[in-house]
C-alpha atoms as a PDB file:
ATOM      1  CA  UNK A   1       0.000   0.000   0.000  1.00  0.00           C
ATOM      2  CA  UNK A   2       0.950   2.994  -1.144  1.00  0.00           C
ATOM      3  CA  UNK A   3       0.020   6.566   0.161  1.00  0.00           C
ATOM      4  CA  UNK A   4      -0.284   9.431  -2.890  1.00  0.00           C
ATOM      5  CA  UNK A   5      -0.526  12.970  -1.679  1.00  0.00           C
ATOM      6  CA  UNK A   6      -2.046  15.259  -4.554  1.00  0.00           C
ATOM      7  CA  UNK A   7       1.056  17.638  -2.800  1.00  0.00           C
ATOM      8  CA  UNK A   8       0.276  21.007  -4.709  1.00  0.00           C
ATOM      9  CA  UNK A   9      -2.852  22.054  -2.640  1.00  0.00           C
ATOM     10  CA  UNK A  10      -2.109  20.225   0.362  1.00  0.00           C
ATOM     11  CA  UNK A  11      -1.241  22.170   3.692  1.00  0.00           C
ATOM     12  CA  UNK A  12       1.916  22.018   4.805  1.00  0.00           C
ATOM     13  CA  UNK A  13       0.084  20.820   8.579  1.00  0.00           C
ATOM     14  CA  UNK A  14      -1.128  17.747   6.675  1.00  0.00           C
ATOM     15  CA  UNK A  15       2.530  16.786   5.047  1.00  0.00           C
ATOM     16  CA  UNK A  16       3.900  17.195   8.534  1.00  0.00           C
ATOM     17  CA  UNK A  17       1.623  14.667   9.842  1.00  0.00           C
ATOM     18  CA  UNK A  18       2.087  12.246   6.940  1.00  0.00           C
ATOM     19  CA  UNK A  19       5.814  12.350   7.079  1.00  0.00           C
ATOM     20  CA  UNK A  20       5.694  11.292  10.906  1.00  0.00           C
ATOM     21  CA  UNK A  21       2.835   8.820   9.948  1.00  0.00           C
ATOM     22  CA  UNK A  22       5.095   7.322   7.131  1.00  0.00           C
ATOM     23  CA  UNK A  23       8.198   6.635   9.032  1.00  0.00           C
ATOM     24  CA  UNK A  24       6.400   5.645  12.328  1.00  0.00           C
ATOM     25  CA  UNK A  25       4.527   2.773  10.383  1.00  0.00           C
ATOM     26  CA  UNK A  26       6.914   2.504   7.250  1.00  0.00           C
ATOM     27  CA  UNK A  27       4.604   3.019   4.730  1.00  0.00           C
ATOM     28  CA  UNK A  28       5.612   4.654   1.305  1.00  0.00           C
ATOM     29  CA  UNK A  29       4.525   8.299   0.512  1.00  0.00           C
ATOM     30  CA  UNK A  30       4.892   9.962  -2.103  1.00  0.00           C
ATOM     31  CA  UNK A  31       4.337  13.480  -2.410  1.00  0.00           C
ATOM     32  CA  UNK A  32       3.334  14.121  -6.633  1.00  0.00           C
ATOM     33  CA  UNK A  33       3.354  18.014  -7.437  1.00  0.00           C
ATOM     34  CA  UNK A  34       3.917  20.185 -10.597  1.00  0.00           C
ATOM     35  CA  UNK A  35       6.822  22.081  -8.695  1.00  0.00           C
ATOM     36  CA  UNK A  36       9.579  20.738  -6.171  1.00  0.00           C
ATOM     37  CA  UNK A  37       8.425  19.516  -3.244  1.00  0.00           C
ATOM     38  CA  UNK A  38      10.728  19.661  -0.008  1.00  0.00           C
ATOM     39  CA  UNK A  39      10.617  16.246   2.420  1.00  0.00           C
ATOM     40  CA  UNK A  40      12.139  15.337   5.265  1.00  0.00           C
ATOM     41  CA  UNK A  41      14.648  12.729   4.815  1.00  0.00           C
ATOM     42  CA  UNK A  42      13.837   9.350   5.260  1.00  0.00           C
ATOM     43  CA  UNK A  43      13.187   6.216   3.618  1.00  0.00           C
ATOM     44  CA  UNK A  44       9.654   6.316   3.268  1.00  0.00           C
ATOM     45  CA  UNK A  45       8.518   9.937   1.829  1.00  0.00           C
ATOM     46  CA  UNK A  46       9.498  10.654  -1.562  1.00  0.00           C
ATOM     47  CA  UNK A  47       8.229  13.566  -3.854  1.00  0.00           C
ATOM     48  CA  UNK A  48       7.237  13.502  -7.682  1.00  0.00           C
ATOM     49  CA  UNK A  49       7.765  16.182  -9.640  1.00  0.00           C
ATOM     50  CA  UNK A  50       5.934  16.496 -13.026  1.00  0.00           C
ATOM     51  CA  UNK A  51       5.192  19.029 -15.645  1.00  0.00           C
ATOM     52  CA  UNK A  52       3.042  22.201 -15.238  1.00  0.00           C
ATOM     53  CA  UNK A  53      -0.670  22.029 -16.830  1.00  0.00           C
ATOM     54  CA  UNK A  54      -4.085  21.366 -15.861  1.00  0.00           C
ATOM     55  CA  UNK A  55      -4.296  17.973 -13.795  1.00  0.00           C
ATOM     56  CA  UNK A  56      -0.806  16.815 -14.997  1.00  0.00           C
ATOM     57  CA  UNK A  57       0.033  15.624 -10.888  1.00  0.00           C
ATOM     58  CA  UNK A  58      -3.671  14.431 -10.897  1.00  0.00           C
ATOM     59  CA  UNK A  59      -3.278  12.214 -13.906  1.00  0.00           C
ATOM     60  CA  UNK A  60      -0.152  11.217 -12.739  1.00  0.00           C
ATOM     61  CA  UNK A  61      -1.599  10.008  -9.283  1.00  0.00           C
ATOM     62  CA  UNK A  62      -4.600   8.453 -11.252  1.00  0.00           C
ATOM     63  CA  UNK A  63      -2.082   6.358 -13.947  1.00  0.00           C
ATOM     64  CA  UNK A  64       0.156   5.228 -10.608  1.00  0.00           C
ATOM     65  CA  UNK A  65      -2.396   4.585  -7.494  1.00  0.00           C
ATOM     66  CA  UNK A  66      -3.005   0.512  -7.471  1.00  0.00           C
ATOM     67  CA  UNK A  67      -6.201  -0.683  -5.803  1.00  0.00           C
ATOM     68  CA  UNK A  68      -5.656  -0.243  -2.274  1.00  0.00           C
ATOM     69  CA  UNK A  69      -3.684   2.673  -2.368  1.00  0.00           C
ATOM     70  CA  UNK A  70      -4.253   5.358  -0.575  1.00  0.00           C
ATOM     71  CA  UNK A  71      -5.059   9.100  -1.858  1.00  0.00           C
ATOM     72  CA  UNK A  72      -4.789  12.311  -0.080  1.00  0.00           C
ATOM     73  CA  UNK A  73      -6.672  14.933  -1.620  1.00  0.00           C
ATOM     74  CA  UNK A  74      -9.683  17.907  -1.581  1.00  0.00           C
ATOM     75  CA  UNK A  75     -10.142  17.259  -5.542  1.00  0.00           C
ATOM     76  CA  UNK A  76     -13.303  15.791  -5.947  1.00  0.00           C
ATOM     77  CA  UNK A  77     -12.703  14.639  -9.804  1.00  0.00           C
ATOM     78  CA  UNK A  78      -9.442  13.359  -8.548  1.00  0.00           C
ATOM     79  CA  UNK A  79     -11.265  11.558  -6.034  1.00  0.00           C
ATOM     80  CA  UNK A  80     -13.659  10.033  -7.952  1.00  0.00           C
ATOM     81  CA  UNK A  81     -11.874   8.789 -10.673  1.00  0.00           C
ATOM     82  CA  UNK A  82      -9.350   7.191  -7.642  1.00  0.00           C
ATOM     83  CA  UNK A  83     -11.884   5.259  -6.172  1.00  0.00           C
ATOM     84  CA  UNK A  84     -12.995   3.851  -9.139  1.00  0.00           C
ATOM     85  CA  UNK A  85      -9.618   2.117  -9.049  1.00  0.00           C
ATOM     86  CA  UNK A  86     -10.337   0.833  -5.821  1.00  0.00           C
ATOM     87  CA  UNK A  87      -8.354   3.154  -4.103  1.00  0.00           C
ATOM     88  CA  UNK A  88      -9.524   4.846  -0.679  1.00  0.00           C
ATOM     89  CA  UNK A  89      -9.233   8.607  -0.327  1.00  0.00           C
ATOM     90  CA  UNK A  90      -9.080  10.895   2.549  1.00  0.00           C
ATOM     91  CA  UNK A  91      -9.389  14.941   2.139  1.00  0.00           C
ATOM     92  CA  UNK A  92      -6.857  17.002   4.306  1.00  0.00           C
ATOM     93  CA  UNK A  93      -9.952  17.767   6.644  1.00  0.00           C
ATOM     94  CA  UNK A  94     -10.276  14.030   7.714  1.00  0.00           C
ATOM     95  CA  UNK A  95     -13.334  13.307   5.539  1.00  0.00           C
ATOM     96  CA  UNK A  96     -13.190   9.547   3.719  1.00  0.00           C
ATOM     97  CA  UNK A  97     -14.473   9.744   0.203  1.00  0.00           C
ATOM     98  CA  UNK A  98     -16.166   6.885  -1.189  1.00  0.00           C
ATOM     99  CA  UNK A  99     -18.117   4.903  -3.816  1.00  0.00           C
ATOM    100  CA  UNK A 100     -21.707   6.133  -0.991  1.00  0.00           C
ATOM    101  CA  UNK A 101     -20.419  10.298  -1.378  1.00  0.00           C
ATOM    102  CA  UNK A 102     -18.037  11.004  -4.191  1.00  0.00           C
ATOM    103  CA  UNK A 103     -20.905  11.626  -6.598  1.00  0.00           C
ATOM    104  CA  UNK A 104     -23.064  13.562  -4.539  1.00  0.00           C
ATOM    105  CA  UNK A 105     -19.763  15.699  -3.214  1.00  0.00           C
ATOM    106  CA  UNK A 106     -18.914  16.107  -7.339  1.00  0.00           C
ATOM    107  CA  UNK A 107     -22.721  17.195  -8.052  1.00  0.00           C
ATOM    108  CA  UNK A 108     -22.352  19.947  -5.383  1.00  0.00           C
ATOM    109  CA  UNK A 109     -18.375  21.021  -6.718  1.00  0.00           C
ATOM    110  CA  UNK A 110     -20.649  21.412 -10.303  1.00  0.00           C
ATOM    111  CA  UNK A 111     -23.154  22.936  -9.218  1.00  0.00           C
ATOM    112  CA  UNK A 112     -20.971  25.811  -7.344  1.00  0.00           C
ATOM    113  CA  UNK A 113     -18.419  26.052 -10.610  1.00  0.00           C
ATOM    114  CA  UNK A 114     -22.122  27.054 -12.437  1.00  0.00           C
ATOM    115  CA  UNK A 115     -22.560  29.679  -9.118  1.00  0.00           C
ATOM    116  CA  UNK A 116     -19.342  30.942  -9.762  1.00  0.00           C
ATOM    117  CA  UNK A 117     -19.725  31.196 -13.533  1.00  0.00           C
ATOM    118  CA  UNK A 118     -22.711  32.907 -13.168  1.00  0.00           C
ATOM    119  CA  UNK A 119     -21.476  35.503 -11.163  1.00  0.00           C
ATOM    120  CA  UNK A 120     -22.335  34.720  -7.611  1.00  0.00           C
ATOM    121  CA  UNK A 121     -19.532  34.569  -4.776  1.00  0.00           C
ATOM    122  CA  UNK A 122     -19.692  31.779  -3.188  1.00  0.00           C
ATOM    123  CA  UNK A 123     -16.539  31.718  -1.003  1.00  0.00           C
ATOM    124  CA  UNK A 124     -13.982  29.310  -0.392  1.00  0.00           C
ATOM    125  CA  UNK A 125     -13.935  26.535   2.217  1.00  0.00           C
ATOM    126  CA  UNK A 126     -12.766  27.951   5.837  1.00  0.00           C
ATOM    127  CA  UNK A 127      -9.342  27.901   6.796  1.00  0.00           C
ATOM    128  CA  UNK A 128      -7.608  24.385   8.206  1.00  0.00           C
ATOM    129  CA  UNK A 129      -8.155  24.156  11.578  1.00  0.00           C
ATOM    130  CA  UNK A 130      -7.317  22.598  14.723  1.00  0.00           C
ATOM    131  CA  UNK A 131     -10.253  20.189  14.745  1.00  0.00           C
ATOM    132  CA  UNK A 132      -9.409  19.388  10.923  1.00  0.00           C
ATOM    133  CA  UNK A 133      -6.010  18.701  11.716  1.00  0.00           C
ATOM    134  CA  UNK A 134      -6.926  16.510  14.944  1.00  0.00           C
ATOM    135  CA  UNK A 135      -9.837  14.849  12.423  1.00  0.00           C
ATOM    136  CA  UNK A 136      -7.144  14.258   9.558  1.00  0.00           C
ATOM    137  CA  UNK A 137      -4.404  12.425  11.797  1.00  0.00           C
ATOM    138  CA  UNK A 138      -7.302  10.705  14.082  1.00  0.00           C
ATOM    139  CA  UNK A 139      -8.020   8.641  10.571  1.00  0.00           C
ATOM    140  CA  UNK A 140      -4.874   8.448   9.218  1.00  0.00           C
ATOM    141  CA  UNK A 141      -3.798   6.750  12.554  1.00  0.00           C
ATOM    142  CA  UNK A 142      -6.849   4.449  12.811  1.00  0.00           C
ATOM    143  CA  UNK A 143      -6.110   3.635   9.081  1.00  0.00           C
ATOM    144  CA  UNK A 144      -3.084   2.851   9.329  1.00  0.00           C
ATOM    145  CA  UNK A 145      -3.187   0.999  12.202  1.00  0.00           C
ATOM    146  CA  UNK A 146      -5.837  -1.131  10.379  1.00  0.00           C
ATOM    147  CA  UNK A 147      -4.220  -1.937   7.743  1.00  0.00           C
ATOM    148  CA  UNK A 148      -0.360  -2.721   9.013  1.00  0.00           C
END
């Protein structure tokens, strides 16, 4: 099992806790961006670099993750075509995405991109918190501990 990290939007409070996550239970990370990517050293958290463009790091992610794998990401398309891999996914704020809520989660993304289109503000999810951090490593942990 692999862990991806879809590392260009990701906050730097959720690397932190992956890198500690990935050495404590050596599991493989890797960290796939469009623009260098610092990691701690180690043996178990590696970055990706690839080219710039639209979804270039998501494609990449998508053409590497194996069934099982697991994906760290807030990009709902990204998620969804993921899981139909069989891969599990779990957004920086601790929420699992799944075959039950990826659709209805990608309906709602549409729907605001029309909203936006159209003119209306919408606003942008809050800032990371505390309680999104704690959520985030509470499942990573359980996860983890699950599944080594």
């Amino acid at each position: 099992m692999t862990i991806w990290v879809d590392a260009d939007a990701c906050p730097v409070a959720i690397k932190e806790i992956l890198f500690r996550a990935a050495e404590r239970t050596r599991t493989d990370t890797i960290l796939v961006a469009n623009q260098p990517m610092r990691t701690p050293n180690g043996r178990y958290v590696r970055s990706l670099q690839v080219s710039s463009g639209f979804d270039v790091a998501d494609d990449e992610i998508v053409r590497r993750a194996e069934a099982g794998d697991l994906i760290i990401t807030s990009d709902i398309p990204l998620a969804a075509e993921v899981i139909e891999k069989d891969c599990l996914v779990l957004s920086p704020r601790g929420e699992w995405l799944d075959k039950s809520n990826v659709r209805q989660r990608l309906n709602i993304r549409d729907f605001m991109d029309t909203m936006r289109a159209s003119g209306a503000h919408t606003g942008g999810p809050p800032p990371l918190g505390q309680a999104d951090k704690q959520a985030f490593a509470n499942k990573l942990d359980t996860y983890l501990a699950r599944t080594k």
